[in-house]
N, C-alpha and C. Protein backbone atom coordinates (compact mmCIF):
# COMPACT_ATOMS: atom_id res chain seq x y z
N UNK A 1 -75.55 46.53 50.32
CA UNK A 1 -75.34 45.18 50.81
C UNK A 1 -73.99 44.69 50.29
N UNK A 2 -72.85 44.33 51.08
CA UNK A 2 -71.91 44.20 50.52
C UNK A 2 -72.02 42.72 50.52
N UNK A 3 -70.98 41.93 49.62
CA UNK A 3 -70.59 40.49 49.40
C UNK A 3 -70.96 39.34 49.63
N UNK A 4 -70.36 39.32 51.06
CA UNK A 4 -70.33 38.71 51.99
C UNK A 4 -71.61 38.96 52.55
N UNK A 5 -72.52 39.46 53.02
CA UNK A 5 -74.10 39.73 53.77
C UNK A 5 -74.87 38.99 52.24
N UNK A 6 -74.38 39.31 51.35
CA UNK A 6 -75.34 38.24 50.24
C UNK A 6 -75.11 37.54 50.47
N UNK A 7 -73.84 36.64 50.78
CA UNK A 7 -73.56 35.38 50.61
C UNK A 7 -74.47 34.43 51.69
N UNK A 8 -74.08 35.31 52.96
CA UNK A 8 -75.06 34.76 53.93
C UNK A 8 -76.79 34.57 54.07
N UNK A 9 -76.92 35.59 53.31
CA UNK A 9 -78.72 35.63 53.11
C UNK A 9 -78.38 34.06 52.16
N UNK A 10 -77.58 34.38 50.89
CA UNK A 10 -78.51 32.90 50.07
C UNK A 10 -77.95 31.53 50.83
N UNK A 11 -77.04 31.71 52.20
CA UNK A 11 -76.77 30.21 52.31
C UNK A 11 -78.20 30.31 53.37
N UNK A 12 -78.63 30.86 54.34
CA UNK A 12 -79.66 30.99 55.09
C UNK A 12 -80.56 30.54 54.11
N UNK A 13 -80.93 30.60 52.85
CA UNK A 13 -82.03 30.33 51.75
C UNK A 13 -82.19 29.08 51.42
N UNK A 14 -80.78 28.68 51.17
CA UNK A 14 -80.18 27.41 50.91
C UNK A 14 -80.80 26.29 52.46
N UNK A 15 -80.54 26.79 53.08
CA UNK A 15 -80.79 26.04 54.26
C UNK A 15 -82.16 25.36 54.41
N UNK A 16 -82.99 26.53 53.86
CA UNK A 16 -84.49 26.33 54.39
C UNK A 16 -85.08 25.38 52.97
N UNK A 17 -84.20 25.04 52.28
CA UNK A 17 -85.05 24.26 50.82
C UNK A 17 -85.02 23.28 50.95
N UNK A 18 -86.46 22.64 50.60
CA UNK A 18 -86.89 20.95 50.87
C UNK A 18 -86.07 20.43 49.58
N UNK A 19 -84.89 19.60 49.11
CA UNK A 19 -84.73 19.30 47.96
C UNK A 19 -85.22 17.57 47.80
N UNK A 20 -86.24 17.46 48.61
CA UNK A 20 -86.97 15.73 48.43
C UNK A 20 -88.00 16.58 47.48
N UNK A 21 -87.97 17.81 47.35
CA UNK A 21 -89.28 18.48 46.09
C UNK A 21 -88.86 18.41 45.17
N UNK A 22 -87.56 18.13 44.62
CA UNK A 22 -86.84 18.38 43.47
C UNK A 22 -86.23 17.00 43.28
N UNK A 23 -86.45 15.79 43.88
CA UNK A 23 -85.91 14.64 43.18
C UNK A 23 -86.77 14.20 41.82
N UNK A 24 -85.90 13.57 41.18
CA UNK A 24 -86.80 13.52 39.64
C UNK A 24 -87.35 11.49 40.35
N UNK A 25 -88.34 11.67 39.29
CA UNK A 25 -89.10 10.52 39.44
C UNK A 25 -88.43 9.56 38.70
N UNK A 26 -88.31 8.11 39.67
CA UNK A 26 -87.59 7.09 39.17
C UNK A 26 -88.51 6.61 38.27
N UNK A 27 -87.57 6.10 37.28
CA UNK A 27 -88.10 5.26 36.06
C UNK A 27 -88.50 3.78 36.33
N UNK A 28 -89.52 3.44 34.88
CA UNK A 28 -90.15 2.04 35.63
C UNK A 28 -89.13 1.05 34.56
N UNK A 29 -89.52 -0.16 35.09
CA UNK A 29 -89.02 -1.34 34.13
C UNK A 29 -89.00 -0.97 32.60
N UNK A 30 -88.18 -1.42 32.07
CA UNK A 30 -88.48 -1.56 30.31
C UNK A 30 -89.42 -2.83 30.08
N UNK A 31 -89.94 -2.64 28.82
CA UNK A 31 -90.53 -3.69 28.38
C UNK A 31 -90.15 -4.40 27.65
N UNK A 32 -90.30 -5.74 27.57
CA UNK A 32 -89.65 -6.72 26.94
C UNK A 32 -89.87 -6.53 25.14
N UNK A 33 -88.94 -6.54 24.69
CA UNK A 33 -89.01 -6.12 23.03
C UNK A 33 -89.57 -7.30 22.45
N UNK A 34 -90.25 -7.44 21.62
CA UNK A 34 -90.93 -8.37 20.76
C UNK A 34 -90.03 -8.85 19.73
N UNK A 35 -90.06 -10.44 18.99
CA UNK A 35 -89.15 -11.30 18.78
C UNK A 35 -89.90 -10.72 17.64
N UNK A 36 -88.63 -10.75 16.20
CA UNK A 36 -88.89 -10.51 15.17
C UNK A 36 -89.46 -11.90 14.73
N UNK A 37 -90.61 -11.85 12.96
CA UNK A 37 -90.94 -12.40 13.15
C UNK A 37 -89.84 -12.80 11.69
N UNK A 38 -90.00 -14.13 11.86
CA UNK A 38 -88.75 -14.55 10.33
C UNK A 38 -89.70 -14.97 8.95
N UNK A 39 -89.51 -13.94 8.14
CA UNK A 39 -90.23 -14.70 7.37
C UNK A 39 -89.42 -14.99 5.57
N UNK A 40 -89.56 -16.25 5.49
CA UNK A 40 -88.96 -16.86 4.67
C UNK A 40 -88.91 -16.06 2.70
N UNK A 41 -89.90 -15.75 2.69
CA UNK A 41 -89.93 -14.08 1.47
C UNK A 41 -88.83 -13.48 1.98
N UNK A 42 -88.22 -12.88 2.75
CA UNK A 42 -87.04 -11.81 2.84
C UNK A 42 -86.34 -12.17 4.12
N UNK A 43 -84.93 -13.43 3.94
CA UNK A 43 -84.15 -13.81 4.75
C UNK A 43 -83.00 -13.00 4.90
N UNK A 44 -82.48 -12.80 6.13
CA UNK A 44 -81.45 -12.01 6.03
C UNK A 44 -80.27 -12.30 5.57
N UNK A 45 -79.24 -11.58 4.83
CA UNK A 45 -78.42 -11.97 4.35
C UNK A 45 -77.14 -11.10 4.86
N UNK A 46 -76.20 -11.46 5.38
CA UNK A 46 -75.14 -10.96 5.64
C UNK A 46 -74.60 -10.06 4.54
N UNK A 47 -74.23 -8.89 4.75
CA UNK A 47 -73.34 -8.19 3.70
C UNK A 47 -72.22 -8.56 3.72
N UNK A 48 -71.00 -8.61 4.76
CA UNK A 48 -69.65 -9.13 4.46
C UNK A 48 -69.78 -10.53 3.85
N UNK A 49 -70.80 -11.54 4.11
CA UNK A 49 -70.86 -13.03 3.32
C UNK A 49 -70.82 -12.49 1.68
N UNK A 50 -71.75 -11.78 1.44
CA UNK A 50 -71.91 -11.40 -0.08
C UNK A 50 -70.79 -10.61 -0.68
N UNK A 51 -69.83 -9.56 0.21
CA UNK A 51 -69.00 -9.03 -0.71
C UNK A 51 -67.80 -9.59 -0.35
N UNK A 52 -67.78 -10.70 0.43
CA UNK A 52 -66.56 -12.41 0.11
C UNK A 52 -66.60 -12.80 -0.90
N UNK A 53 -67.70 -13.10 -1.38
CA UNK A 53 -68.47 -13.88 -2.20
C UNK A 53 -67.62 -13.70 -3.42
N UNK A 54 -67.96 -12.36 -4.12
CA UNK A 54 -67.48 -11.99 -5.55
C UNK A 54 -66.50 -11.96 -5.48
């Protein structure tokens, strides 16, 4: 089988493939991230505020 006669068999191959079988499945919505909760025991503190500071 020379080259060219392959080439033609795999585009003939090519031809006959459903590729709606091979789409990937769309993704759904994200979900909304949950609000941290603040709690006054451990406030956040900026690091560049604190090493101004000293």
């Amino acid at each position: 089988m020379t080259v060219t006669g392959f080439a033609d068999i795999l585009r003939i191959w090519a031809a006959k493939v459903n590729l709606k079988r091979f789409l990937k499945s769309p993704r759904g919505a994200k979900k909304p991230q949950k609000k941290k909760t603040y709690d006054p025991k451990h406030p956040h503190l900026s690091i560049f505020r604190l090493l101004s500071a000293q």
